[in-house]
PDB file of N, CA and C in Angstrom:
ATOM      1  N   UNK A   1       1.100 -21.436 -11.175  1.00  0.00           N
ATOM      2  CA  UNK A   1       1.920 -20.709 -12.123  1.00  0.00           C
ATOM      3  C   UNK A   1       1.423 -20.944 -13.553  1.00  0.00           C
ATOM      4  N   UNK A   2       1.167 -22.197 -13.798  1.00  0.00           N
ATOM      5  CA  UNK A   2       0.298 -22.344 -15.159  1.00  0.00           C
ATOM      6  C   UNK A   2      -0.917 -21.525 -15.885  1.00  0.00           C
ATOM      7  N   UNK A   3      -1.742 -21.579 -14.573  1.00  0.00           N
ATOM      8  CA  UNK A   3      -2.938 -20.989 -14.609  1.00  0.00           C
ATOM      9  C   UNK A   3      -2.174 -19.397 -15.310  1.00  0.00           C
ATOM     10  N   UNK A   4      -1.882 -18.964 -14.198  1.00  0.00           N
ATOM     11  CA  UNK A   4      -1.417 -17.381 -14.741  1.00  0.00           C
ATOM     12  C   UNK A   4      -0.684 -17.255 -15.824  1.00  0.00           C
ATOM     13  N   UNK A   5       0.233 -18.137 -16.245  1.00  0.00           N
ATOM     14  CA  UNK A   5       1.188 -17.650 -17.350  1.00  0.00           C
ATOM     15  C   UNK A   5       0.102 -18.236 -18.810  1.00  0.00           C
ATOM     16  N   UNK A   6      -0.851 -19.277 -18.740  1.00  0.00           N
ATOM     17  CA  UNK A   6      -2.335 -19.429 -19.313  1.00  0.00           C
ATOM     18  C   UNK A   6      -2.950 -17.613 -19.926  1.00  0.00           C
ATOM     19  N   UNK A   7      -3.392 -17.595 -18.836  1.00  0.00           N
ATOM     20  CA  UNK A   7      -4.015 -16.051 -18.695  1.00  0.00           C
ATOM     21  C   UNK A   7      -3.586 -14.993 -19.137  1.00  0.00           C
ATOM     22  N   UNK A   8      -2.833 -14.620 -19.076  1.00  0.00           N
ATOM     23  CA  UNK A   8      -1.454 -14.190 -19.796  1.00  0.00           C
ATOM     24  C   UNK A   8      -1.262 -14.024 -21.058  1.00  0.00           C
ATOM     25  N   UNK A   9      -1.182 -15.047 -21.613  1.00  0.00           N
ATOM     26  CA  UNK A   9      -0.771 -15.364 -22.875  1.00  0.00           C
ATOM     27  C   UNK A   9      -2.768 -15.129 -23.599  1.00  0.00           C
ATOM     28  N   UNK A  10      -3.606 -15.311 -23.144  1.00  0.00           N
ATOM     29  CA  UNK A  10      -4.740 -15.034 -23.869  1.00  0.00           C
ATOM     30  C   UNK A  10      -4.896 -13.916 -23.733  1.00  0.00           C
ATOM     31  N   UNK A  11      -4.379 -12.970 -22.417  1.00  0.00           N
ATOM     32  CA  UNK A  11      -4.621 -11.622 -22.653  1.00  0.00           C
ATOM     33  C   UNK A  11      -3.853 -10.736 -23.283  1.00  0.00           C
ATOM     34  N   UNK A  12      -2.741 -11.656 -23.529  1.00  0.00           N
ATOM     35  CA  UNK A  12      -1.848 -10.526 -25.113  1.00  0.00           C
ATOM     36  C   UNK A  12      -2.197 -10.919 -26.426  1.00  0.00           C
ATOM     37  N   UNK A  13      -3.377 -12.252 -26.205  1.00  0.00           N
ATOM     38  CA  UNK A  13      -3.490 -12.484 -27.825  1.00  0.00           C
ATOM     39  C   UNK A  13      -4.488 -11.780 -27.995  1.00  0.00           C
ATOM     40  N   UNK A  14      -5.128 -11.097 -27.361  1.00  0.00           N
ATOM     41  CA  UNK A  14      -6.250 -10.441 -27.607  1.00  0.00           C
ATOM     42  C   UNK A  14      -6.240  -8.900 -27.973  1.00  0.00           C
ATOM     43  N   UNK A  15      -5.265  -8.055 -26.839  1.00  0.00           N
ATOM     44  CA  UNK A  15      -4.895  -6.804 -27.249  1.00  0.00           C
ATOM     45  C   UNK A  15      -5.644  -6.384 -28.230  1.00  0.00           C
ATOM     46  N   UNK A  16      -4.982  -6.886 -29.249  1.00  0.00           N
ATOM     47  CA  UNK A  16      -5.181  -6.235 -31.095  1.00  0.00           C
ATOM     48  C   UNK A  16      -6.968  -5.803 -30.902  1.00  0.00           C
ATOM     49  N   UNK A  17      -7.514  -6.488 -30.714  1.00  0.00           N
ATOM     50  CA  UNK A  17      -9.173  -6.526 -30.341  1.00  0.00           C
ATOM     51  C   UNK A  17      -9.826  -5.438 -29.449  1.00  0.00           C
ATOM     52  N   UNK A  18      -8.962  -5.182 -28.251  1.00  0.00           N
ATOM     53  CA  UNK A  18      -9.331  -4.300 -27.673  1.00  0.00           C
ATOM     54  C   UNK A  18      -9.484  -2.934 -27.879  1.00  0.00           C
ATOM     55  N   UNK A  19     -10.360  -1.885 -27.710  1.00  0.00           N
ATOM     56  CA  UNK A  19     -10.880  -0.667 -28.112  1.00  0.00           C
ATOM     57  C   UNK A  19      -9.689   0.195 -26.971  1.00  0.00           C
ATOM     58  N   UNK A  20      -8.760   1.549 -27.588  1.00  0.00           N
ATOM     59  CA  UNK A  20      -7.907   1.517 -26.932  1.00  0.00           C
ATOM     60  C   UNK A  20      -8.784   2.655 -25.420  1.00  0.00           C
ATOM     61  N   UNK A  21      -7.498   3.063 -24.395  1.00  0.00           N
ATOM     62  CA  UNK A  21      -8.136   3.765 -23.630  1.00  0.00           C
ATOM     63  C   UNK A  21      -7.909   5.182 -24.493  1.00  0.00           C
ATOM     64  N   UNK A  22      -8.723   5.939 -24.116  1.00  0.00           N
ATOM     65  CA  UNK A  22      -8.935   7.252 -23.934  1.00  0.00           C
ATOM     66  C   UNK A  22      -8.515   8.175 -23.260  1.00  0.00           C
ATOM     67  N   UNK A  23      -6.656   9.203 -23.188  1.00  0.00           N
ATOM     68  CA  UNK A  23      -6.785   9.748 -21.729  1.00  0.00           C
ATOM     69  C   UNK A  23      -7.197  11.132 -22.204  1.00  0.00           C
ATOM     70  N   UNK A  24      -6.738  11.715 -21.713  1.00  0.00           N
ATOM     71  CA  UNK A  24      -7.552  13.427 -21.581  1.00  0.00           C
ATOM     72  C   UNK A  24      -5.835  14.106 -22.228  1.00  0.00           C
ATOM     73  N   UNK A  25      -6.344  15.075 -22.802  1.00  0.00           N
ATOM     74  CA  UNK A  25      -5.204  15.430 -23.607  1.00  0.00           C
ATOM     75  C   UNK A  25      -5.018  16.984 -22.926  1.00  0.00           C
ATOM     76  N   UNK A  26      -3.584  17.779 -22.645  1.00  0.00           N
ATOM     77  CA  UNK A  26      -2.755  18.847 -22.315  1.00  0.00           C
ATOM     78  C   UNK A  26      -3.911  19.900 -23.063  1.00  0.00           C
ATOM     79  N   UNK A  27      -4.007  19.892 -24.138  1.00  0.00           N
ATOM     80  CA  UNK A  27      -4.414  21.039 -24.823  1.00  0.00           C
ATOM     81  C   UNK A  27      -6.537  21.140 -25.027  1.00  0.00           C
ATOM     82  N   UNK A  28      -6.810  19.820 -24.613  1.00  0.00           N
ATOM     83  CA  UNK A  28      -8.533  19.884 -23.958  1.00  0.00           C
ATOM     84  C   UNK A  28      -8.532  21.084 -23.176  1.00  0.00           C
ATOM     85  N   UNK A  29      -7.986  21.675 -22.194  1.00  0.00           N
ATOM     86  CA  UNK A  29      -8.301  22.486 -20.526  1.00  0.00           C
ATOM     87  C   UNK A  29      -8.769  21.792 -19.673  1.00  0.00           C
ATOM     88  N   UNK A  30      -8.560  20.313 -19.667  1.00  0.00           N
ATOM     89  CA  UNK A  30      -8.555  19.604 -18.854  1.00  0.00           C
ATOM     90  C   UNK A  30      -7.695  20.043 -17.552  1.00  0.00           C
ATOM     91  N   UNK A  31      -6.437  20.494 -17.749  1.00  0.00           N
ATOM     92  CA  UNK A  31      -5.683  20.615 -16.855  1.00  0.00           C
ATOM     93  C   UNK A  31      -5.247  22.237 -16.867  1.00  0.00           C
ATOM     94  N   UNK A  32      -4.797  22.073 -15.716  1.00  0.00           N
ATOM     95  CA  UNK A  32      -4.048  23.783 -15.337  1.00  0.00           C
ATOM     96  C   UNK A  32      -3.076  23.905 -15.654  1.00  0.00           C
ATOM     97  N   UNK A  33      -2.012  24.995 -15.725  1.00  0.00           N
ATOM     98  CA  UNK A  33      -0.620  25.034 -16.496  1.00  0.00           C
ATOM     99  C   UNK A  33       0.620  24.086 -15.705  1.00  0.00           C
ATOM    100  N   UNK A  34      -0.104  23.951 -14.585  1.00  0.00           N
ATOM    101  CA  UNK A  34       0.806  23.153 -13.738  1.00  0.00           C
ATOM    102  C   UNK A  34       0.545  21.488 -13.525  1.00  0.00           C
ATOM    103  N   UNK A  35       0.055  21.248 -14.777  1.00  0.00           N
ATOM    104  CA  UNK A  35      -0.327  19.669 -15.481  1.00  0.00           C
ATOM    105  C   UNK A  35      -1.223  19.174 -14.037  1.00  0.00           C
ATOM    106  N   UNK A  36      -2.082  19.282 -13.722  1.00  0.00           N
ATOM    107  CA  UNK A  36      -2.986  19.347 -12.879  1.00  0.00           C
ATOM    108  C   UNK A  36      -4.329  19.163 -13.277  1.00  0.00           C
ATOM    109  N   UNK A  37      -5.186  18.773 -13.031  1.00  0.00           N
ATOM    110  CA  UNK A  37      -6.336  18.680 -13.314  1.00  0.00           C
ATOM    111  C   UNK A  37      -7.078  19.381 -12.950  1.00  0.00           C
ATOM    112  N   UNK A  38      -7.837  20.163 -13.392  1.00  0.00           N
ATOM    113  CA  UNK A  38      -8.808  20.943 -12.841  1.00  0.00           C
ATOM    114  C   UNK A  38      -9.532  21.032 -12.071  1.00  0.00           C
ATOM    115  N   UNK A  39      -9.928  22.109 -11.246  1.00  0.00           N
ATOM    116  CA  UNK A  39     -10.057  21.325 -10.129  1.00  0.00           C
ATOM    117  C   UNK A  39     -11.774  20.702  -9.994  1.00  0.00           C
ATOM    118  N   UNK A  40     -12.791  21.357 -10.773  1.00  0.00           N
ATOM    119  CA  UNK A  40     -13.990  21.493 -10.387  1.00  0.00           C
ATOM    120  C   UNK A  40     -14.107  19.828 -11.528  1.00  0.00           C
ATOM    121  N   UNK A  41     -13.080  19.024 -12.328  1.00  0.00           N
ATOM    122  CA  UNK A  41     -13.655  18.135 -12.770  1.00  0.00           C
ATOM    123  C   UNK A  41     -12.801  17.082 -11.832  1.00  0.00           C
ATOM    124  N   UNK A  42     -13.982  16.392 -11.526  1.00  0.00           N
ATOM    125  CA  UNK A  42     -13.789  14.503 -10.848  1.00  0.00           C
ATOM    126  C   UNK A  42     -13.440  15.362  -9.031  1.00  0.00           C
ATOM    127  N   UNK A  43     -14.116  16.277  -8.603  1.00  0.00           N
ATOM    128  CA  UNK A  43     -13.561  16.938  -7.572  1.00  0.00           C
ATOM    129  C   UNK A  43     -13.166  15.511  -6.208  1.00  0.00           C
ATOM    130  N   UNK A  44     -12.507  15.805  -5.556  1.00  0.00           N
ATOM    131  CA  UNK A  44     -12.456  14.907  -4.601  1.00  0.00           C
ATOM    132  C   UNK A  44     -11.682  13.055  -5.276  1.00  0.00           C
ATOM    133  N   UNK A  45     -11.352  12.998  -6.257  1.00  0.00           N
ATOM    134  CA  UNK A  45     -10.891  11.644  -6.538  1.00  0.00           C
ATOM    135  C   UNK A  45      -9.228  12.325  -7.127  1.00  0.00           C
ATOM    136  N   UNK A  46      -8.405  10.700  -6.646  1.00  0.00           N
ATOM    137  CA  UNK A  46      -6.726  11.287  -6.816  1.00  0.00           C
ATOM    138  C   UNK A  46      -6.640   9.998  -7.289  1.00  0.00           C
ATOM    139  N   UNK A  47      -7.250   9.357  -8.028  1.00  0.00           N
ATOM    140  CA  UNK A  47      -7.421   7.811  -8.197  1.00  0.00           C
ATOM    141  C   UNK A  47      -6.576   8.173  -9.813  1.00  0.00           C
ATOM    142  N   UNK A  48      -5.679   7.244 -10.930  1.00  0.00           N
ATOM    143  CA  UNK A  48      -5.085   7.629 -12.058  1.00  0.00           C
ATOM    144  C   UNK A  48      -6.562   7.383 -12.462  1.00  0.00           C
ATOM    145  N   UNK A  49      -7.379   6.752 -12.465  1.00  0.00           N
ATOM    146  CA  UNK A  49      -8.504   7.138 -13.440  1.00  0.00           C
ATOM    147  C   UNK A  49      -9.327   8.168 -13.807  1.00  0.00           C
ATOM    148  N   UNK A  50      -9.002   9.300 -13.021  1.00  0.00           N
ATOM    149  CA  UNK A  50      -9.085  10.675 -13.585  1.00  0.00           C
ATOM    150  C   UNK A  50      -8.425  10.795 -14.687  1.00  0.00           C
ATOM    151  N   UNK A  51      -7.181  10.464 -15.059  1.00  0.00           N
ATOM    152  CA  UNK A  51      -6.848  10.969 -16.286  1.00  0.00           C
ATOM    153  C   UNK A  51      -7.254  10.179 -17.784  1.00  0.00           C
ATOM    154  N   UNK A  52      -8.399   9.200 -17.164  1.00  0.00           N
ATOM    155  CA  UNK A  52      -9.381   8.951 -18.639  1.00  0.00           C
ATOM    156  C   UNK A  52      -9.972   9.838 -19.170  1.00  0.00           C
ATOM    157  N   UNK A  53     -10.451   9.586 -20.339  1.00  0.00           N
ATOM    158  CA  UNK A  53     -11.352  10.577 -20.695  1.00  0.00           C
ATOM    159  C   UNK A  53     -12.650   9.673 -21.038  1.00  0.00           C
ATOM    160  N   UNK A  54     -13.598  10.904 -21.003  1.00  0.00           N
ATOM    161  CA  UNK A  54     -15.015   9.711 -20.727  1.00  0.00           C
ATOM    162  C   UNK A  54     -15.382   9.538 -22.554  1.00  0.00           C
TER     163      UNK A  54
END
């Protein structure tokens, strides 16, 4: 329990440092009107990391 609540605590002191994520925005055409992703990009993956943006 140490270990982790350790770990923890260095990975919120760090945040501030980190470069943020990137997701893919409504109004790119990333997606279809039915908030969907298109289909011909990331074809075949249902993983949330489709909705990064590269």
């Amino acid at each position: 329990m140490d270990q982790e609540v350790k770990r923890l605590r260095e990975r919120l002191d760090s945040l501030d440092k980190e470069a943020p994520h990137r997701f893919r925005s409504l109004r790119d055409g990333d997606y279809r009107s039915t908030r969907a992703l298109q289909s011909d990009i990331l074809p075949g993956r249902t993983d949330l990391g489709i909705h990064l943006a590269d």
